[in-house]
C-alpha atoms as a PDB file:
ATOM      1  CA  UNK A   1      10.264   8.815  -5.932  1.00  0.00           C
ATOM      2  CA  UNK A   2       7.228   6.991  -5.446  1.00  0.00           C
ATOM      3  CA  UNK A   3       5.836   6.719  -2.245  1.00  0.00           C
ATOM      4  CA  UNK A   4       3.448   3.706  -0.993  1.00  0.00           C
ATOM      5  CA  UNK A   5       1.365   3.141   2.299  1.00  0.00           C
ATOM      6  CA  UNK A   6       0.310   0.072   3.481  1.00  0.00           C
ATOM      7  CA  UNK A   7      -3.022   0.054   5.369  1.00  0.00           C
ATOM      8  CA  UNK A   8      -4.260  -2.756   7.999  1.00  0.00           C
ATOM      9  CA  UNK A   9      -6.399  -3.257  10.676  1.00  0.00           C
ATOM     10  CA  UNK A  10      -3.414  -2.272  13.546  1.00  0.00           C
ATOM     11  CA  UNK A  11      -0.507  -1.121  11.107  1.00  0.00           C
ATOM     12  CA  UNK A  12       1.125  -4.368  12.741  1.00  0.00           C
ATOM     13  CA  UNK A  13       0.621  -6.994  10.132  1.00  0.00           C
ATOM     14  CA  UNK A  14       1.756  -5.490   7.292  1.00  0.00           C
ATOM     15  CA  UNK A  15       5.934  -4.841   8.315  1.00  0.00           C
ATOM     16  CA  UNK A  16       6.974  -7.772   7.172  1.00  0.00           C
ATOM     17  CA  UNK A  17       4.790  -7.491   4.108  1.00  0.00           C
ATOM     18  CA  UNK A  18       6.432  -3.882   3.550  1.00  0.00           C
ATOM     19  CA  UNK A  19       9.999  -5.196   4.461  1.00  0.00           C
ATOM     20  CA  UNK A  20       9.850  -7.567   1.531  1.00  0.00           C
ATOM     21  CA  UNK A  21       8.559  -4.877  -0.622  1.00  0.00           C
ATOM     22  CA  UNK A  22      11.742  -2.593  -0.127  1.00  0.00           C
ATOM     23  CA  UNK A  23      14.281  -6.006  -0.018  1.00  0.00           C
ATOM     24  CA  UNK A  24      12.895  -6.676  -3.982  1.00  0.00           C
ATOM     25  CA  UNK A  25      12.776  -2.367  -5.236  1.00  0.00           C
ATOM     26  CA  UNK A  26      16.597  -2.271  -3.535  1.00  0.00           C
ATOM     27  CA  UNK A  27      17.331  -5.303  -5.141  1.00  0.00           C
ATOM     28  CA  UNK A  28      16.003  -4.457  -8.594  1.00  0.00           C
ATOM     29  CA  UNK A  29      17.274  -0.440  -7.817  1.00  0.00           C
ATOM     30  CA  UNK A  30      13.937   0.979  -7.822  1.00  0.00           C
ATOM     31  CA  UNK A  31      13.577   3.612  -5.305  1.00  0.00           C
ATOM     32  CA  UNK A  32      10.618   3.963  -3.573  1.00  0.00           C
ATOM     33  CA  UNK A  33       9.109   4.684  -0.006  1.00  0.00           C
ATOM     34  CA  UNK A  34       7.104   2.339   1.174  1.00  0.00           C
ATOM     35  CA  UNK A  35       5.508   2.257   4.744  1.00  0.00           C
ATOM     36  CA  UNK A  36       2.586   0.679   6.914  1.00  0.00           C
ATOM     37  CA  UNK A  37      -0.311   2.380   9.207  1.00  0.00           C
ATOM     38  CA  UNK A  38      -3.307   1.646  10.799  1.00  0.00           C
ATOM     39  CA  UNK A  39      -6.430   2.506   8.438  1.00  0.00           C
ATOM     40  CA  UNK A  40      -7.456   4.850  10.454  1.00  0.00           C
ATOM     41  CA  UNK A  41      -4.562   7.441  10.127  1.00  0.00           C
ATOM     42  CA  UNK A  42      -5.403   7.824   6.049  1.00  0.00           C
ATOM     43  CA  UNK A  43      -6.403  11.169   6.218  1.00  0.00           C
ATOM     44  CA  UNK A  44      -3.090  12.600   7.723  1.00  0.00           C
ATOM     45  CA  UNK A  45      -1.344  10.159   5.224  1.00  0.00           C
ATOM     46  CA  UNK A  46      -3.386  11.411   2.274  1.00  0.00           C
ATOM     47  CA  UNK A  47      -1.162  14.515   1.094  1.00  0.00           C
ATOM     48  CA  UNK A  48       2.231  12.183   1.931  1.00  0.00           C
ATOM     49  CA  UNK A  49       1.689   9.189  -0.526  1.00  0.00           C
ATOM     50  CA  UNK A  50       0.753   8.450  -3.841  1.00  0.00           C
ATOM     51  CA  UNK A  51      -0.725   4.990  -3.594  1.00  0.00           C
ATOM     52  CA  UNK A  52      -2.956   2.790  -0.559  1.00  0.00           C
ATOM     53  CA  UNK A  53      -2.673  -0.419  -0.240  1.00  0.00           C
ATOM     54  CA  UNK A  54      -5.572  -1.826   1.699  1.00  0.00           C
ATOM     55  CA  UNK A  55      -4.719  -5.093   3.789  1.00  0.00           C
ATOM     56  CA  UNK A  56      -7.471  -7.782   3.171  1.00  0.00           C
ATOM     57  CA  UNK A  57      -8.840  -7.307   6.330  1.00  0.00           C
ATOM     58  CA  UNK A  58     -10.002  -4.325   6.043  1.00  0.00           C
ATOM     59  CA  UNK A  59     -10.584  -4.234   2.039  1.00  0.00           C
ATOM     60  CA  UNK A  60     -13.972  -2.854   3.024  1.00  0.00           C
ATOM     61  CA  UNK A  61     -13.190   0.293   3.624  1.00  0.00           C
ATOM     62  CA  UNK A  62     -11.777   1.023  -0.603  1.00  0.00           C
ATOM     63  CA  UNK A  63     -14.649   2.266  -1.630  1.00  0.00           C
ATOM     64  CA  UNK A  64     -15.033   5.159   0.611  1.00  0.00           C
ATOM     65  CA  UNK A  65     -11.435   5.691   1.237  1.00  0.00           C
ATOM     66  CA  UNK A  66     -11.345   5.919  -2.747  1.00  0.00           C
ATOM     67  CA  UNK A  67     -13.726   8.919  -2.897  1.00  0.00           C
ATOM     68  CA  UNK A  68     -11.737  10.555  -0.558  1.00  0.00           C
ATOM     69  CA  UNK A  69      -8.657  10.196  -2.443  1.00  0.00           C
ATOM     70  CA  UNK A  70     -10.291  10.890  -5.646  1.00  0.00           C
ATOM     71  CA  UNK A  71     -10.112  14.858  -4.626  1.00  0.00           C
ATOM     72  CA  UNK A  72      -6.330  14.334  -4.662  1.00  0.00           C
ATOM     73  CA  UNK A  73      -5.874  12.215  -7.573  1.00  0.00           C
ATOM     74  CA  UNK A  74      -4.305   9.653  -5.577  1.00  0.00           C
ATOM     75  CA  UNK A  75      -6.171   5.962  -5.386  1.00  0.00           C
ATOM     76  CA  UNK A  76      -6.677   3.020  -2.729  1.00  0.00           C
ATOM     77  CA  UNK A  77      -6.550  -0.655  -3.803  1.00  0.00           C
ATOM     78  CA  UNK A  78      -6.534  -3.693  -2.123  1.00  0.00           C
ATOM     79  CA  UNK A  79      -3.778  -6.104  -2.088  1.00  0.00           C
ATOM     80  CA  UNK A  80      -4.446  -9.306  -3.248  1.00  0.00           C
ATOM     81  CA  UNK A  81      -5.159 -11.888  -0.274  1.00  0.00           C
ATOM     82  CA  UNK A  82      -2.969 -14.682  -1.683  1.00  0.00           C
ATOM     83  CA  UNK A  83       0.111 -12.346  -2.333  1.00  0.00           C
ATOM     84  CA  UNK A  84      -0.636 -10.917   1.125  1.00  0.00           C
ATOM     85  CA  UNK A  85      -0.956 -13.887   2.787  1.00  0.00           C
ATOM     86  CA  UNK A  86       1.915 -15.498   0.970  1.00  0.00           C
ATOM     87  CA  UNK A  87       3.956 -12.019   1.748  1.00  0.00           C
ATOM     88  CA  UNK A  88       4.608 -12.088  -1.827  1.00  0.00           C
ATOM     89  CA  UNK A  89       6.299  -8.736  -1.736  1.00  0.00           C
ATOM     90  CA  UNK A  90       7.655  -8.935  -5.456  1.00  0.00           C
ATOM     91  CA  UNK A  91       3.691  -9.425  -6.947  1.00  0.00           C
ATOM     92  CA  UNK A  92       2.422  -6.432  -4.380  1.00  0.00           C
ATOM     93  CA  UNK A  93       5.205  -3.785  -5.430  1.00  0.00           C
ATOM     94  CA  UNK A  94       4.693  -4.361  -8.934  1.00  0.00           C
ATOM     95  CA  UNK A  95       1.165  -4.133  -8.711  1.00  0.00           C
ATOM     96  CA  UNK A  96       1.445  -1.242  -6.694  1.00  0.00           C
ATOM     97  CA  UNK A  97       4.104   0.310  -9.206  1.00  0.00           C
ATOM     98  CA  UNK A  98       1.115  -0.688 -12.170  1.00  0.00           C
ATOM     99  CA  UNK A  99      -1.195   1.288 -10.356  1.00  0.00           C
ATOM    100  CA  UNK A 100       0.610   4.178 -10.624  1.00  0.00           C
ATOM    101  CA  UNK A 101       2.007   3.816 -14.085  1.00  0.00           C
END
């Protein structure tokens, strides 16, 4: 199972973003764990997940989260503002799900 962390600025903005993400994988029976944090609790996420979704607002921080997670073969991307704004959670998951393919 693949597992999928949203980060934000607060871990706030991002639930209802996340709660679309796991209405479309249920509904097209793809199981995967997806859940949201503040940016700053990466590290102790690091081991857990396999992808990091960087909210917009705080897109700044990929490139050095990405050569931290570079030691662990994992990566951080940011999600695209219009899907994220839009809460398109279809687009992010299967972006998310590219990513990892």
């Amino acid at each position: 199972m693949k597992k999928i962390l949203l980060l934000c600025a607060a871990g706030m903005s991002t639930s209802l973003l996340v709660t679309k993400m796991k209405n479309y994988a249920k509904e097209k029976g793809v199981e995967v764990e997806i859940e949201a944090c503040p940016v700053e609790k990466f590290m102790e996420k690091l081991s857990v997940y396999d992808i990091f979704l960087l909210g917009p607002q705080v897109r700044f921080k990929q490139d050095e989260l990405n050569k931290i997670a570079k030691d662990y073969n994992k990566r951080v991307e940011v999600i695209n503002m219009i899907d994220y704004g839009t809460m398109n959670g279809k687009k992010v998951l299967e972006n998310a799900l590219n990513y990892l393919s």
